[in-house]
N, C-alpha and C. Protein backbone atom coordinates (compact mmCIF):
# COMPACT_ATOMS: atom_id res chain seq x y z
N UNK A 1 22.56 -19.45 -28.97
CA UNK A 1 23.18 -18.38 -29.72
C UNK A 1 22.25 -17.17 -29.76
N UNK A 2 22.87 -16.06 -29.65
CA UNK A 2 21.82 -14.67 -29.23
C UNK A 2 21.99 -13.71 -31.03
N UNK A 3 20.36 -13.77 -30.99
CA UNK A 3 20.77 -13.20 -32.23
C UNK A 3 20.65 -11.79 -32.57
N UNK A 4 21.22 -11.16 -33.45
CA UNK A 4 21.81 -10.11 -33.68
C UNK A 4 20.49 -9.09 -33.63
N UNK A 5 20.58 -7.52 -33.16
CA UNK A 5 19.39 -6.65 -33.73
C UNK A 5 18.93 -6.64 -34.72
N UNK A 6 20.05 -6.43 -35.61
CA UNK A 6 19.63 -7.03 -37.14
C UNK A 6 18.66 -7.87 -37.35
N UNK A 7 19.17 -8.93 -36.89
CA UNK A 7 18.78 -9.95 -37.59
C UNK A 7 17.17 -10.11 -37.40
N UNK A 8 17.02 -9.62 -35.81
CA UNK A 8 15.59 -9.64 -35.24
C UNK A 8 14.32 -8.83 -35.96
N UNK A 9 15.24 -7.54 -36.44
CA UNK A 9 14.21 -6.51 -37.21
C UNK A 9 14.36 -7.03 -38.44
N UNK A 10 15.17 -8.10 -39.26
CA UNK A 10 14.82 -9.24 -40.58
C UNK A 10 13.40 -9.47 -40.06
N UNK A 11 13.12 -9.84 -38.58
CA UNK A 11 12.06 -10.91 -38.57
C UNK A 11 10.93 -10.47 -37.71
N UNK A 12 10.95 -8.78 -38.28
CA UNK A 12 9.92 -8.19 -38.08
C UNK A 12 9.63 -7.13 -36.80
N UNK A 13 10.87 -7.74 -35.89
CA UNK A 13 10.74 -6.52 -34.81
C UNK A 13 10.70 -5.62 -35.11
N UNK A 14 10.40 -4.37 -34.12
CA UNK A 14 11.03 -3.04 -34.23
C UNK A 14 11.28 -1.99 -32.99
N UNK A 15 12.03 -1.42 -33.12
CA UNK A 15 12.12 -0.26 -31.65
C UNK A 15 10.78 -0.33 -30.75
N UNK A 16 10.84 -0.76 -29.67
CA UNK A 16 9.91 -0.36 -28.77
C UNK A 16 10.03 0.71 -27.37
N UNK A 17 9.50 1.50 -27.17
CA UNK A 17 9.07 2.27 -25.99
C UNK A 17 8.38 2.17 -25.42
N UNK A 18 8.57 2.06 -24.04
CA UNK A 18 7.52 2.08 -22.93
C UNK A 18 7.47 2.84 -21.68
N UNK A 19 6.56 3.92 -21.64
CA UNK A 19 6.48 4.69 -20.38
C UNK A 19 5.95 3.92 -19.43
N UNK A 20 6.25 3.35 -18.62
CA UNK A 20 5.68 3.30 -17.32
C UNK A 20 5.24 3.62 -16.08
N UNK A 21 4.49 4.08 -16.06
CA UNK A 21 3.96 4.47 -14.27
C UNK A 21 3.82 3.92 -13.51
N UNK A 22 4.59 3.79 -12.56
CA UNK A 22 4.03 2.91 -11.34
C UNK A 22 3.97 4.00 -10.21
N UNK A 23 3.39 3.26 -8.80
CA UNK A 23 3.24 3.50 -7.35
C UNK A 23 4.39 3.58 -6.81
N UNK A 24 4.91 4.50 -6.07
CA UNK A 24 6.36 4.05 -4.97
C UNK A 24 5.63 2.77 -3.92
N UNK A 25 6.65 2.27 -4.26
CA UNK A 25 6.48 1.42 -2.63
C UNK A 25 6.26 1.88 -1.60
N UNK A 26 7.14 2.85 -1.13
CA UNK A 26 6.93 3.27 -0.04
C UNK A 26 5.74 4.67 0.14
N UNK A 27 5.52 5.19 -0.65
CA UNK A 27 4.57 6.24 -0.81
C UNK A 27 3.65 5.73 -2.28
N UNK A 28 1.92 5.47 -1.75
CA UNK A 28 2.12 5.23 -3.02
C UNK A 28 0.66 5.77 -3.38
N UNK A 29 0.86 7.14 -3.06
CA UNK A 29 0.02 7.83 -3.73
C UNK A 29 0.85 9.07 -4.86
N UNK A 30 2.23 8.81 -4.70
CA UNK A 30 2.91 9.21 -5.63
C UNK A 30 3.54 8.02 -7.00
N UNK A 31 3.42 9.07 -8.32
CA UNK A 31 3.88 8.03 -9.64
C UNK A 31 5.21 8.23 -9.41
N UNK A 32 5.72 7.12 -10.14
CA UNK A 32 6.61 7.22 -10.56
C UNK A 32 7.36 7.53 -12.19
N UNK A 33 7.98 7.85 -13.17
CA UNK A 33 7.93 6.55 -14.19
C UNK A 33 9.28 5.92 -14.98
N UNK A 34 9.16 5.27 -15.51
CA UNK A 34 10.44 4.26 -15.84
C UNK A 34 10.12 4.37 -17.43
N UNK A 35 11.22 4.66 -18.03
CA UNK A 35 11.47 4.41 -19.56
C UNK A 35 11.77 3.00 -19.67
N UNK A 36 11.73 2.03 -20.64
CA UNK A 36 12.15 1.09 -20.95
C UNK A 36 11.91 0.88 -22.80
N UNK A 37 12.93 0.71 -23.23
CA UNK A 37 13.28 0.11 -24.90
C UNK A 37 13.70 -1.39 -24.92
N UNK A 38 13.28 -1.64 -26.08
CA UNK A 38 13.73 -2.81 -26.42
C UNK A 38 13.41 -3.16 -28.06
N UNK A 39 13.87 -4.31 -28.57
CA UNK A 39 12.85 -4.83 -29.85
C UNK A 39 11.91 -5.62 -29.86
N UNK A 40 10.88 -5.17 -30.11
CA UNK A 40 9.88 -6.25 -29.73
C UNK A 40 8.65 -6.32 -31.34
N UNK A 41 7.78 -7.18 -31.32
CA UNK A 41 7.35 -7.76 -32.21
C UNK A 41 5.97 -7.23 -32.54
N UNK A 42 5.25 -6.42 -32.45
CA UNK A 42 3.71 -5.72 -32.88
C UNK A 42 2.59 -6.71 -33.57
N UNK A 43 1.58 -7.33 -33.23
CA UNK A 43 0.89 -6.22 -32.25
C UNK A 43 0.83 -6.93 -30.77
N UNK A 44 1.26 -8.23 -30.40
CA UNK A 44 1.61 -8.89 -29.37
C UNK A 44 2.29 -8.14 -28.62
N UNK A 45 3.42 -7.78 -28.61
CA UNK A 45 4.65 -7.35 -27.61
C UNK A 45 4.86 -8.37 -26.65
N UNK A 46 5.62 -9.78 -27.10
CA UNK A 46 6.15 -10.46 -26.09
C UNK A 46 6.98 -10.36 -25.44
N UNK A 47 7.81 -9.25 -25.40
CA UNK A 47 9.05 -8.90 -24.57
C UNK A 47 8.41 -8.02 -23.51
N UNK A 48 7.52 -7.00 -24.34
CA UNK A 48 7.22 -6.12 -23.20
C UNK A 48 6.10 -7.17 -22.28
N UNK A 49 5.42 -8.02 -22.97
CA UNK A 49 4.36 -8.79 -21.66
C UNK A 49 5.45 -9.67 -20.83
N UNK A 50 6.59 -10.23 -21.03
CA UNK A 50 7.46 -10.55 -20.36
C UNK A 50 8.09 -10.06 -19.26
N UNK A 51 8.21 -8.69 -19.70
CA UNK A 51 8.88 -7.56 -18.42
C UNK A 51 7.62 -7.22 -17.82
N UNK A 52 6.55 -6.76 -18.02
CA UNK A 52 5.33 -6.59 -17.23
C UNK A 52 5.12 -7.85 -16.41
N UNK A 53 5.04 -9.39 -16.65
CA UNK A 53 4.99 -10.05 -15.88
C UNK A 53 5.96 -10.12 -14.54
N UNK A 54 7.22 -9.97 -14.99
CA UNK A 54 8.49 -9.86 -14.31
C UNK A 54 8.37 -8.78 -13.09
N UNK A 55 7.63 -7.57 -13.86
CA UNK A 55 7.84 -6.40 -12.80
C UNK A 55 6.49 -6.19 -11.97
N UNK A 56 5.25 -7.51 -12.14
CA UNK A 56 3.93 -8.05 -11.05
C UNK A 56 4.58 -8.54 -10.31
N UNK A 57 5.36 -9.79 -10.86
CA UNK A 57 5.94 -10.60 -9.91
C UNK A 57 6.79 -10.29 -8.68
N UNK A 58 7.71 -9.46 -8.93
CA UNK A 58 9.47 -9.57 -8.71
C UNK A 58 9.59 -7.81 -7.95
N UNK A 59 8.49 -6.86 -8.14
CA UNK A 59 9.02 -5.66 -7.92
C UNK A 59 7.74 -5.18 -7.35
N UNK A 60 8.05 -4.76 -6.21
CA UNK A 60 6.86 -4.05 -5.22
C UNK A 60 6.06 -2.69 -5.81
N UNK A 61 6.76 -1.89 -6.93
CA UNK A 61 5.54 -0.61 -7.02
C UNK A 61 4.67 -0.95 -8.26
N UNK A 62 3.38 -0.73 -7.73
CA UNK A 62 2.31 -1.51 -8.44
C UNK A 62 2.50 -0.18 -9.47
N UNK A 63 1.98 -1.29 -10.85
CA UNK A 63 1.90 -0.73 -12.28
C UNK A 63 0.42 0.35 -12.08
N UNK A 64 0.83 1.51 -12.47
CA UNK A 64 -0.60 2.35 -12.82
C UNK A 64 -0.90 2.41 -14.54
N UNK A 65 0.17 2.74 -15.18
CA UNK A 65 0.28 2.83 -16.55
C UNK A 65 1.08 2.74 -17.78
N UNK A 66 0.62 2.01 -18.51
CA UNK A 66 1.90 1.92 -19.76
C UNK A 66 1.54 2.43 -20.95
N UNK A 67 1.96 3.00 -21.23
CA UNK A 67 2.13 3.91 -22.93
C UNK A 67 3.47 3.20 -23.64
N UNK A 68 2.77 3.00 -24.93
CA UNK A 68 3.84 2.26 -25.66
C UNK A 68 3.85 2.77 -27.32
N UNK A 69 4.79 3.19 -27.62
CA UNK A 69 5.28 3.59 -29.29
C UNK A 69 6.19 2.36 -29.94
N UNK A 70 5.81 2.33 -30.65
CA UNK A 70 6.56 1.21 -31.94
C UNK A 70 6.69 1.61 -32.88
N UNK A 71 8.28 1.43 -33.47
CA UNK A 71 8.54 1.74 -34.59
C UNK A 71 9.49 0.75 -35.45
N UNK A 72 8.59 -0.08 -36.53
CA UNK A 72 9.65 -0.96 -37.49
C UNK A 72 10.47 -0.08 -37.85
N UNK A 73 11.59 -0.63 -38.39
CA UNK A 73 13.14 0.07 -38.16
C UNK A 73 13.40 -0.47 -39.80
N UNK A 74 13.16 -1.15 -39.78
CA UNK A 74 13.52 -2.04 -41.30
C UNK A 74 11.88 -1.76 -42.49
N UNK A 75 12.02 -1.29 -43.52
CA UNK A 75 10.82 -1.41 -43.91
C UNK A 75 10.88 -1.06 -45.50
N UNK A 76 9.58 -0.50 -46.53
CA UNK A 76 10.17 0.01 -47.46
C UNK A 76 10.63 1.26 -47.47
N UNK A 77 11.43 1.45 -48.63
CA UNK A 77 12.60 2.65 -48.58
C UNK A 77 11.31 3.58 -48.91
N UNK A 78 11.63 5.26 -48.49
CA UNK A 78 10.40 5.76 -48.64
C UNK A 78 11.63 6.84 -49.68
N UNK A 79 10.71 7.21 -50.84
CA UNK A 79 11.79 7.93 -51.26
C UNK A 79 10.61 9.06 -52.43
N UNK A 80 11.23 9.96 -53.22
CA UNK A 80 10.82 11.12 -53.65
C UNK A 80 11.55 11.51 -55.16
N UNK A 81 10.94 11.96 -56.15
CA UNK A 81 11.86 12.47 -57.29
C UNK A 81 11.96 14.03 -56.85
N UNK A 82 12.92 14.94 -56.50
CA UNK A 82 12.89 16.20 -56.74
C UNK A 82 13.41 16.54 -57.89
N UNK A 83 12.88 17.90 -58.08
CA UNK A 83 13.01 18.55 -59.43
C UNK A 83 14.01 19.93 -59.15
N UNK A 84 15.17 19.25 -58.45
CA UNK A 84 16.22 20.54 -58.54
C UNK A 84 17.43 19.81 -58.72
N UNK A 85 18.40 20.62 -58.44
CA UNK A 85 19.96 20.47 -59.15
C UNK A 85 20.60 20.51 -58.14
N UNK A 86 21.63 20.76 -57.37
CA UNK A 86 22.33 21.26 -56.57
C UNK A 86 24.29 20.62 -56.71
N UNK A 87 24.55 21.50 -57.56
CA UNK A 87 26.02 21.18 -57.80
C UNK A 87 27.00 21.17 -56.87
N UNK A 88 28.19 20.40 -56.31
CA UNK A 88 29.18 20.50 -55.83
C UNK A 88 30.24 20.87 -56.17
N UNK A 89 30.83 21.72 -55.31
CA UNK A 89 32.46 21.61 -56.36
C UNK A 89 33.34 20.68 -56.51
């Protein structure tokens, strides 16, 4: 059973980004780079070491670089008292 986004960022995931650079195959003194998202788990990233293994294995343009942002999605509420009014009609 595949479980929900939800449910995953209950259990701590959160948004992940990953720039990737790689080599062309066929030219490979030129980068390339590849976006990739997912949810993944901080400070491990087993999804992203999963797809990095996947893309040594399985895909000819060698990795030059990965940059990665994380952001929990679920967390505490961040919140503020202001000191104004603003009426509706």
């Amino acid at each position: 059973m595949k479980t929900s986004d939800f449910s995953r960022q209950l259990e701590g995931y959160g948004l992940l980004t990953a720039q990737i650079l790689y080599h062309m195959p066929d030219h490979p003194d030129l980068l390339q780079s590849f976006l990739w998202q997912t949810f993944d788990k901080a400070p491990r990233f087993p999804e992203l070491s999963r797809f990095l293994h996947f893309w040594q294995r399985d895909l000819d343009g060698k990795l030059h670089s990965v940059m990665v942002a994380h952001r929990d999605l679920i967390g505490p509420t961040d919140w503020r008292l202001l000191d104004a009014e603003f009426p509706i009609h």
